[in-house]
C-alpha atoms as a PDB file:
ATOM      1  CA  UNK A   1     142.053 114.901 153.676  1.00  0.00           C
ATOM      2  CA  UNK A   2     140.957 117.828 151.428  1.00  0.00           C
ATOM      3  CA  UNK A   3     142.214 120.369 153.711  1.00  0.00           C
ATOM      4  CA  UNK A   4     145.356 118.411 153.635  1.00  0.00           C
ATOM      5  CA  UNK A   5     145.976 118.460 149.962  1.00  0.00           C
ATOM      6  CA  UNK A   6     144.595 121.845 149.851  1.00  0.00           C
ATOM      7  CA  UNK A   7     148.045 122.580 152.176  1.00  0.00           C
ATOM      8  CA  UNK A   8     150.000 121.078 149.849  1.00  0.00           C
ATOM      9  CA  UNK A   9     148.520 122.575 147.084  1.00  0.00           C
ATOM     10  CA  UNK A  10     149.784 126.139 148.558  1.00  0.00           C
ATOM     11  CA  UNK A  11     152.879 124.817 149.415  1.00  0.00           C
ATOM     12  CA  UNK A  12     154.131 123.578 145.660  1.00  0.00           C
ATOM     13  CA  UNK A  13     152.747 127.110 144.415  1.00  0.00           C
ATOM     14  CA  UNK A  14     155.030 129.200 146.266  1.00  0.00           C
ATOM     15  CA  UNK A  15     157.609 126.424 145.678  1.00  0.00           C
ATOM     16  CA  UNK A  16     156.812 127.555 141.998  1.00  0.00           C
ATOM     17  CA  UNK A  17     157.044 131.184 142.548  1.00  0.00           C
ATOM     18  CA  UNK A  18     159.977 131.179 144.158  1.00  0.00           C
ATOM     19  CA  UNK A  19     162.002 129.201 141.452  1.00  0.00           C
ATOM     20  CA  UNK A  20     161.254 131.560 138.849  1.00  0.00           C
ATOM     21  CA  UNK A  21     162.270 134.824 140.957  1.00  0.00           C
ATOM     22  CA  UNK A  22     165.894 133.048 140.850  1.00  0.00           C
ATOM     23  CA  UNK A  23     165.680 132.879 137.590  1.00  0.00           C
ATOM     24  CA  UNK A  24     165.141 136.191 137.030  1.00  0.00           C
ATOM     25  CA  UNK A  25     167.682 137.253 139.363  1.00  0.00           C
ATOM     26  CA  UNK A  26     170.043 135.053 137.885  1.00  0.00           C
ATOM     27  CA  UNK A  27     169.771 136.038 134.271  1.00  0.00           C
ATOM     28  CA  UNK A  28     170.240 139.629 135.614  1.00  0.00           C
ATOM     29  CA  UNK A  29     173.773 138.896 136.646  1.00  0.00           C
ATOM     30  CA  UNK A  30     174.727 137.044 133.854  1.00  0.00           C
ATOM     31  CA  UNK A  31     173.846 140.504 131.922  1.00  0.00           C
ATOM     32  CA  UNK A  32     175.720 142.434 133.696  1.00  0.00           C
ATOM     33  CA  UNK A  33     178.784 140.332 133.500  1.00  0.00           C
ATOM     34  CA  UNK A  34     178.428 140.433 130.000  1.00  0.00           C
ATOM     35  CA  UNK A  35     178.292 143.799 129.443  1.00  0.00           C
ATOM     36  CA  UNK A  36     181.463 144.445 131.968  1.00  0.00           C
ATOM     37  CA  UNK A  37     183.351 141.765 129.833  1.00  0.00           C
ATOM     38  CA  UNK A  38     182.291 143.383 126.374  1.00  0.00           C
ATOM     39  CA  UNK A  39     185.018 145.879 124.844  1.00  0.00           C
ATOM     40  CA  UNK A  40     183.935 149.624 124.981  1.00  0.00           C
ATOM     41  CA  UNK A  41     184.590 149.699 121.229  1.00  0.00           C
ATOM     42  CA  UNK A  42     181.221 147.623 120.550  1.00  0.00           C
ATOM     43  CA  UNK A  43     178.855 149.840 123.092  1.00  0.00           C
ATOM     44  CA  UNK A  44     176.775 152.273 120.887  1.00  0.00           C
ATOM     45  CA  UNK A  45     178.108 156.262 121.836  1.00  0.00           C
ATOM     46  CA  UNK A  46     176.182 159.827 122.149  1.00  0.00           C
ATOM     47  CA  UNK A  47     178.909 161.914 120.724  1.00  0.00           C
ATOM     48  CA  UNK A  48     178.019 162.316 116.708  1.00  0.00           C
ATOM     49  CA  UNK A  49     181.979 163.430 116.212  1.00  0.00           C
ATOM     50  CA  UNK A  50     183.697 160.520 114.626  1.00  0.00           C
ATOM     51  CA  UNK A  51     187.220 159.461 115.986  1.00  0.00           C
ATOM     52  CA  UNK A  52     189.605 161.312 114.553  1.00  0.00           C
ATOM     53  CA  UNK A  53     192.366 159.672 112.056  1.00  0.00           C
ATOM     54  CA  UNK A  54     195.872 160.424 111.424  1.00  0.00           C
ATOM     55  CA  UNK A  55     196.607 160.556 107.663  1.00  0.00           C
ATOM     56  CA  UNK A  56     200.022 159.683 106.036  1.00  0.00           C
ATOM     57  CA  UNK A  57     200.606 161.829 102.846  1.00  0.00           C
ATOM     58  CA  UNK A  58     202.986 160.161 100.358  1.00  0.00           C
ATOM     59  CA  UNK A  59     204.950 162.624  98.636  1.00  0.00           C
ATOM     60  CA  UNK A  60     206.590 161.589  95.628  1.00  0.00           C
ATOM     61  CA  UNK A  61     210.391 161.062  94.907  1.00  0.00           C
ATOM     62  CA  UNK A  62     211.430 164.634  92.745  1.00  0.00           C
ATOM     63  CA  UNK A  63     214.901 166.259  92.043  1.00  0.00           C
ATOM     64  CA  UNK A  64     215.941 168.269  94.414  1.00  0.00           C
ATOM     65  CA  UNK A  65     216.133 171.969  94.234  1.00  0.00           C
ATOM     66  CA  UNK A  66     219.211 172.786  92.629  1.00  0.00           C
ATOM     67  CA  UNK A  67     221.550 175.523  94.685  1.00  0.00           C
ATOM     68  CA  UNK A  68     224.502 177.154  93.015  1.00  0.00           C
ATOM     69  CA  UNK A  69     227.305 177.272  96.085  1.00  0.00           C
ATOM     70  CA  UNK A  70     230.072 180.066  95.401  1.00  0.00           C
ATOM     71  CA  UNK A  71     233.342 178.052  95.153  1.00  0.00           C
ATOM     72  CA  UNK A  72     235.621 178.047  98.156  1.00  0.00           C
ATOM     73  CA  UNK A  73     238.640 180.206  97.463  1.00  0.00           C
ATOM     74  CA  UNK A  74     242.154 179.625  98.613  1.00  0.00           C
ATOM     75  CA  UNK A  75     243.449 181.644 101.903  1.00  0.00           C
ATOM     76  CA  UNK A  76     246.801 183.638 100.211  1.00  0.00           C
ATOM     77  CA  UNK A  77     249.932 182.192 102.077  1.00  0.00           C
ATOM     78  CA  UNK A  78     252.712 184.195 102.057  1.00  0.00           C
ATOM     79  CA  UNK A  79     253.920 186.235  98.810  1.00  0.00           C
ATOM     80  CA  UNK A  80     254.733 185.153  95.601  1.00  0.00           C
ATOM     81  CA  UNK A  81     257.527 184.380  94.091  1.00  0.00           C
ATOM     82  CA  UNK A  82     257.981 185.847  90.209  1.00  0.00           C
ATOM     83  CA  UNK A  83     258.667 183.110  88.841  1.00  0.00           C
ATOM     84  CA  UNK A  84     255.599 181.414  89.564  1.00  0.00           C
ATOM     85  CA  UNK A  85     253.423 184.090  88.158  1.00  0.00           C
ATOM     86  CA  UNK A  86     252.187 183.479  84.617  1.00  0.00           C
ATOM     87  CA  UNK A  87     250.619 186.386  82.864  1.00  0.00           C
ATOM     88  CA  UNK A  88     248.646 186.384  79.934  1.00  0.00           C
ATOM     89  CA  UNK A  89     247.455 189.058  78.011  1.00  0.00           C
ATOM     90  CA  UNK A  90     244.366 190.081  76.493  1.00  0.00           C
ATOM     91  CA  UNK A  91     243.645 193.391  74.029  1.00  0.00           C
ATOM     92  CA  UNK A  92     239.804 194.091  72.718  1.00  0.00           C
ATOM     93  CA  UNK A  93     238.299 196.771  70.669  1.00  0.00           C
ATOM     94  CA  UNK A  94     241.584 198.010  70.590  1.00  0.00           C
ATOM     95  CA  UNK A  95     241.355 201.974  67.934  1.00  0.00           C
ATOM     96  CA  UNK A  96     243.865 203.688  66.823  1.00  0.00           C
ATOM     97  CA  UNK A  97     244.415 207.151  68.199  1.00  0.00           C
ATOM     98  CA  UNK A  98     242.306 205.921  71.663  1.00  0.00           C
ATOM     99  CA  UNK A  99     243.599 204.502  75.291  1.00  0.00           C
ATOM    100  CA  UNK A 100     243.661 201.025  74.957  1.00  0.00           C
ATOM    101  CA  UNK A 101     243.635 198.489  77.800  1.00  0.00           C
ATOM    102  CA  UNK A 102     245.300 195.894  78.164  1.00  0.00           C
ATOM    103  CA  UNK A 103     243.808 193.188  80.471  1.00  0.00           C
ATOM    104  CA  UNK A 104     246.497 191.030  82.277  1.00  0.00           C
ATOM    105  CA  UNK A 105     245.592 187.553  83.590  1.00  0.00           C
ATOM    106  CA  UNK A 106     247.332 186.397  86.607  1.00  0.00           C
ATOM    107  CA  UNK A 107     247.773 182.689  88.050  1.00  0.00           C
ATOM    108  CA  UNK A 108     249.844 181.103  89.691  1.00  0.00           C
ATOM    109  CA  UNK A 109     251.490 177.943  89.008  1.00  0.00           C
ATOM    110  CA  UNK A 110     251.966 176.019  91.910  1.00  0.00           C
ATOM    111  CA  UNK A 111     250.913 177.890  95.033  1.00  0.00           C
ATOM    112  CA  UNK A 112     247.636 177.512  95.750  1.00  0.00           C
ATOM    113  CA  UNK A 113     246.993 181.262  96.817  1.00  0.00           C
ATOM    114  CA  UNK A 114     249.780 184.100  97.657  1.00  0.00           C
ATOM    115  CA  UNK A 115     249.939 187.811  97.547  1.00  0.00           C
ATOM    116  CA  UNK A 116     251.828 189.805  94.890  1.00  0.00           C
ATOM    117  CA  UNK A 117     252.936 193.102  94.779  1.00  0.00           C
ATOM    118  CA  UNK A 118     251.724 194.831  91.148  1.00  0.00           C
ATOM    119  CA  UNK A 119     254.873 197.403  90.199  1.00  0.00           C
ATOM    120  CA  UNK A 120     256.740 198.295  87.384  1.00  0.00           C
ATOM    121  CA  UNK A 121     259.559 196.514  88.652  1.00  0.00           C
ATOM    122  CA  UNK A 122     257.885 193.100  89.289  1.00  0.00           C
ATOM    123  CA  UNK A 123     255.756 193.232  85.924  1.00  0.00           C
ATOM    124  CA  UNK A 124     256.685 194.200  82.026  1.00  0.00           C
ATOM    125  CA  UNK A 125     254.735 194.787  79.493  1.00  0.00           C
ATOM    126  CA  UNK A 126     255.664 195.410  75.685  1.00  0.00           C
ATOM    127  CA  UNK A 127     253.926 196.242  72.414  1.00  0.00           C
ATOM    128  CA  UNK A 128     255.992 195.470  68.965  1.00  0.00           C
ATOM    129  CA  UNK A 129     255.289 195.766  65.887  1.00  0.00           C
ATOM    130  CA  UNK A 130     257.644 192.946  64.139  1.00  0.00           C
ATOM    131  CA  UNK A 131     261.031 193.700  65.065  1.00  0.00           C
ATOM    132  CA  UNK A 132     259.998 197.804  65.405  1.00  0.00           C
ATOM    133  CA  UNK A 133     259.770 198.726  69.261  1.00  0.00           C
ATOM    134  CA  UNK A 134     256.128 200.598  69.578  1.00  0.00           C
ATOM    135  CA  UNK A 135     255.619 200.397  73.724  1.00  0.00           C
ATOM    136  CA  UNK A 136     256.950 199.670  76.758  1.00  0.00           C
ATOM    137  CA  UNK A 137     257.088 199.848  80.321  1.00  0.00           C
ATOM    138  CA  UNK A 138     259.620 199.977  81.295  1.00  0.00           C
ATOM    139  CA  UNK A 139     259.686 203.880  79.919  1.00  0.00           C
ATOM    140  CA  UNK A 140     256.112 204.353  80.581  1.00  0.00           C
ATOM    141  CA  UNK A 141     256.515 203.457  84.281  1.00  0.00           C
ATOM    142  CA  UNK A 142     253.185 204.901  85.437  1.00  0.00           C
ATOM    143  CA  UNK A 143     250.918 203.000  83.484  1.00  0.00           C
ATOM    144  CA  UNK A 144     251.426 199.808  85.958  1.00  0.00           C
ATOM    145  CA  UNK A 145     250.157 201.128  89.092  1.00  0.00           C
ATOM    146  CA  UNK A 146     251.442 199.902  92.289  1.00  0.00           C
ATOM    147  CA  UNK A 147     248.632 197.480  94.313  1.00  0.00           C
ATOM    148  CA  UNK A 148     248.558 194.133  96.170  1.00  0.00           C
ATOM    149  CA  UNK A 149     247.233 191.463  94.479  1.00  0.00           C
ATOM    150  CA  UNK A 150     245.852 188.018  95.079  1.00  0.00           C
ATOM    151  CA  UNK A 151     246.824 185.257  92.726  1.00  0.00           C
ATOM    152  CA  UNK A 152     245.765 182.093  92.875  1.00  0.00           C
ATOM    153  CA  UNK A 153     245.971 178.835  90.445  1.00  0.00           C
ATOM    154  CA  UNK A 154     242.142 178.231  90.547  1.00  0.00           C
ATOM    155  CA  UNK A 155     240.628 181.193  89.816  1.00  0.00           C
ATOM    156  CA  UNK A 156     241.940 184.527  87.683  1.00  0.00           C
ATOM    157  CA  UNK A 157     243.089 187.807  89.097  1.00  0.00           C
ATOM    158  CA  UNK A 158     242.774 190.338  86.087  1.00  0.00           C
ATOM    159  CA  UNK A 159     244.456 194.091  86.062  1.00  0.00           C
ATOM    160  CA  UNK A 160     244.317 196.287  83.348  1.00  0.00           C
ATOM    161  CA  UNK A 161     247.624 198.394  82.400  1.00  0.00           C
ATOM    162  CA  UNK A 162     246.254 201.557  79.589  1.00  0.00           C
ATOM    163  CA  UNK A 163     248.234 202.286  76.465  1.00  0.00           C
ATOM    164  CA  UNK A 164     247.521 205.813  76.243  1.00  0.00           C
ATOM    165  CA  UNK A 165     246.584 207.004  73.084  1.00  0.00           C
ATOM    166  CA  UNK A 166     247.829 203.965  70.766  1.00  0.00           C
ATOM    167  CA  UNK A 167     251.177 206.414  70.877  1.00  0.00           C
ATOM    168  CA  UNK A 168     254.530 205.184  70.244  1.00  0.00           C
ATOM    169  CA  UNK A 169     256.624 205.753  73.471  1.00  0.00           C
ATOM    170  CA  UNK A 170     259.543 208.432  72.994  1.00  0.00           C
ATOM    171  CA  UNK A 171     261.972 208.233  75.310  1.00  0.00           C
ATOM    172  CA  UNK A 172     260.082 210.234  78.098  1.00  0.00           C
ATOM    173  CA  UNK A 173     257.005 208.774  76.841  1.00  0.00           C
ATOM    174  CA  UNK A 174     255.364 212.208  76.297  1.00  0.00           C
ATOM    175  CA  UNK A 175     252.465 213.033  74.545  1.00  0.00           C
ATOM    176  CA  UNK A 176     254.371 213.711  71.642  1.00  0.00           C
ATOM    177  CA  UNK A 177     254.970 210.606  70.094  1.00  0.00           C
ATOM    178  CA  UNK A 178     254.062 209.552  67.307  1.00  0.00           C
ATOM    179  CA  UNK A 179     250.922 208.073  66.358  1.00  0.00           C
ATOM    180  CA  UNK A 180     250.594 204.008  65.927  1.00  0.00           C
ATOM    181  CA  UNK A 181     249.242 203.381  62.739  1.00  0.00           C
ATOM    182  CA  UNK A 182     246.070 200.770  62.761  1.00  0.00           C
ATOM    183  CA  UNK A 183     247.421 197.063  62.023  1.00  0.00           C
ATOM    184  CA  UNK A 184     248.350 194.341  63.710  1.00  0.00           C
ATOM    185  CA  UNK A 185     250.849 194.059  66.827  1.00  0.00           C
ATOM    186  CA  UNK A 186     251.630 191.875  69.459  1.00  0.00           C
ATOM    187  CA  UNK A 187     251.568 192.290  72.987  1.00  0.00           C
ATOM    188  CA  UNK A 188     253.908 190.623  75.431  1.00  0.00           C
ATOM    189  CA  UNK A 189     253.911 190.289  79.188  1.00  0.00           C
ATOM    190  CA  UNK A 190     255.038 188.678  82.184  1.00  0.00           C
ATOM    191  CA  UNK A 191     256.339 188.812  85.516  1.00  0.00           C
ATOM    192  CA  UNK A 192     259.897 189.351  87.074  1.00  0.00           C
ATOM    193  CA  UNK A 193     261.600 185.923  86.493  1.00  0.00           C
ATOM    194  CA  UNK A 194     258.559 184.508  85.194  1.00  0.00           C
ATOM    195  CA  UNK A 195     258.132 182.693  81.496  1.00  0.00           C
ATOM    196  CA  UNK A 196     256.567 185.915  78.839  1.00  0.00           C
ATOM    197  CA  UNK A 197     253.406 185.645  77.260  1.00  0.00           C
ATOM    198  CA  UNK A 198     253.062 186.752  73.727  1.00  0.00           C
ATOM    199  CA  UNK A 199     249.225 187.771  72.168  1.00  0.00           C
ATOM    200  CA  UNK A 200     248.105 189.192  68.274  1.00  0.00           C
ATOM    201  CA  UNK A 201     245.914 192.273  68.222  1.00  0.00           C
ATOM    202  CA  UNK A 202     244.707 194.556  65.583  1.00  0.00           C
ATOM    203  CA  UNK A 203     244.736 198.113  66.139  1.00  0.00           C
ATOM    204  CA  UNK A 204     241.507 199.537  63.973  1.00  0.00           C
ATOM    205  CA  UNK A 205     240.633 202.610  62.069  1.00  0.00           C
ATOM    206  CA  UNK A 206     238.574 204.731  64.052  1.00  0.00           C
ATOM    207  CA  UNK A 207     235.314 205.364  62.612  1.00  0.00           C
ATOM    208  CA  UNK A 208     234.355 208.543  61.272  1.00  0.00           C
ATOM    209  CA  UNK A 209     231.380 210.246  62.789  1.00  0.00           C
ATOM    210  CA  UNK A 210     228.385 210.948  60.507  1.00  0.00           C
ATOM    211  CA  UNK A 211     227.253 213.859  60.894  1.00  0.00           C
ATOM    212  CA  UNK A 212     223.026 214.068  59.855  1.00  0.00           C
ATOM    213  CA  UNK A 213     222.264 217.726  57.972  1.00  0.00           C
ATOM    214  CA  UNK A 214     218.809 218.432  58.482  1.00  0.00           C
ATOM    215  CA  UNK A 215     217.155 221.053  55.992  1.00  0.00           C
ATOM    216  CA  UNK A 216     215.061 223.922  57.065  1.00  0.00           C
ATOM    217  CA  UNK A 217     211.641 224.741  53.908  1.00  0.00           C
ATOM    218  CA  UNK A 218     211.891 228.127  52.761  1.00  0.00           C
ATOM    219  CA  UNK A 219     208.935 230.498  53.415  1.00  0.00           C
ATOM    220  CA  UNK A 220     206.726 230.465  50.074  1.00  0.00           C
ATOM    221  CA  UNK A 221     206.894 232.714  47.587  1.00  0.00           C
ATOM    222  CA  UNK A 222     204.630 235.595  46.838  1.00  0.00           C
ATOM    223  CA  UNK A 223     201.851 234.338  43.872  1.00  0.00           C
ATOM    224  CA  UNK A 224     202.234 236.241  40.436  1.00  0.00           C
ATOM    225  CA  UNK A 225     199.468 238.614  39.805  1.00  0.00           C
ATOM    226  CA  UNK A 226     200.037 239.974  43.363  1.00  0.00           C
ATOM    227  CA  UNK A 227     201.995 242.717  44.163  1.00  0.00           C
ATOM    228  CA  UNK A 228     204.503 242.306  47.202  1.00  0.00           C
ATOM    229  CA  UNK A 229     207.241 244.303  47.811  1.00  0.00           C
ATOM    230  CA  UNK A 230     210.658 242.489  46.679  1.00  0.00           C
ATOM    231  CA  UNK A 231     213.144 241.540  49.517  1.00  0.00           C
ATOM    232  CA  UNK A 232     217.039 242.260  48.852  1.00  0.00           C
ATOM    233  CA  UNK A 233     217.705 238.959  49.388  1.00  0.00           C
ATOM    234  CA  UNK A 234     215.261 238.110  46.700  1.00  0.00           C
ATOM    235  CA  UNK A 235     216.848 237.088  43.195  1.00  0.00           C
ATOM    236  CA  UNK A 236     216.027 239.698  40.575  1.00  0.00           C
ATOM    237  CA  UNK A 237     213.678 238.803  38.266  1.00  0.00           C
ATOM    238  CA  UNK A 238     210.001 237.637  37.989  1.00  0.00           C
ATOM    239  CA  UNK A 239     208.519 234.701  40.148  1.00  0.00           C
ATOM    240  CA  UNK A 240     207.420 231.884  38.739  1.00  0.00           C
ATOM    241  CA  UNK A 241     203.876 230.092  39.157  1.00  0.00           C
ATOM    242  CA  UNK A 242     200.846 229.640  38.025  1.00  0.00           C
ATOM    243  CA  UNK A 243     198.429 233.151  37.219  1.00  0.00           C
ATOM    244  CA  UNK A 244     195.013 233.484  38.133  1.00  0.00           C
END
């Protein structure tokens, strides 16, 4: 009877002992499971170097840079025609007894862009004083110079045409005409078959040069009370001074 219980005894201890090995073994698993199921984000890492981060800067609304574009000019087509040529004059710092120029402005009317050809007979130019005839020309053919121009109606195509000398043209407009007195004239231009153009100027009175004398000290004087021997150019007489 003892040895029997003693049997039984052993028997419900390792009943016992096994029981709690599966329990062991059990909560093991479940561990593991856990972990496999748990995000990566959440396990603790060895590598001290944070995750890196992209960063948006904001930059804030400004005016834009300002660019200055050269305009676009127009392609010439063709030649023009005189009568859509106006010319305006211009005359500055205009002396009398000097080459003056005389700045012609050139645009067009209607074409957009055409080439003209600059000669005395496709351009006139006048100076009058009242109803008294001072230059022209038309007898001082060489002061237009023969070139191919641009015009357009946009933008302005200036030449220049010289009045030599502020002279009055003679009839081979030599260097010996007279001399245009300073006042006021007027200055007309335009182009073959075009509309003239008719501008005011004063002729001035040249400005006379100064000229700046510098004087040059005389040597001093011998004293009184010395004697010196007396230069030619010397006045006669005894110096003046104070004696010793």
């Amino acid at each position: 009877m003892v040895l029997g219980t003693a049997v039984l005894l052993v028997i419900a201890i390792a009943h016992l002992l096994g029981n709690g090995s599966d329990a062991s073994s059990t909560g093991g698993d479940d561990a593991a499971r856990l972990s496999a199921d748990s995000p990566s984000s959440s396990l603790p890492t060895d590598d001290p170097t944070p995750p890196t981060s992209t960063t948006t800067t904001k930059v804030k609304p400004g005016k834009s840079p300002t660019t200055s574009e050269a305009p676009v000019l127009a392609e010439p087509e063709g030649e023009c025609v005189g009568s859509d040529i106006a010319v305006t004059p211009k005359v500055q710092n205009a002396i009398a007894g000097r080459d003056v120029m005389i700045v012609l402005q050139l645009r067009t009317m209607e074409s957009p862009a055409c080439t003209w050809r600059v000669a005395p007979e496709t351009l006139t130019v006048s100076i009058t004083s009242g109803k008294d005839a001072i230059w022209n020309s038309r007898t001082c053919h060489r002061a237009i110079a023969r070139r191919d121009v641009v015009v357009r109606h946009d933008v302005t195509t200036e030449i220049g045409v010289v009045w030599k000398q502020a002279k009055r043209a003679d009839a081979e407009c030599s260097v010996r005409g007279d001399w245009a007195y300073p006042g006021f004239y007027h200055v007309t231009a335009s182009a073959l078959g075009g509309e003239p153009s008719d501008v005011q100027f004063e002729l001035t009175t040249p400005v006379a040069a100064t000229v700046t004398v510098t004087s040059t000290p005389k040597p001093s004087k011998t004293p009184s009370g010395k004697p010196g021997k007396k230069s030619s150019d010397e006045p006669t007489g005894e110096p003046t001074g104070s004696s010793d």
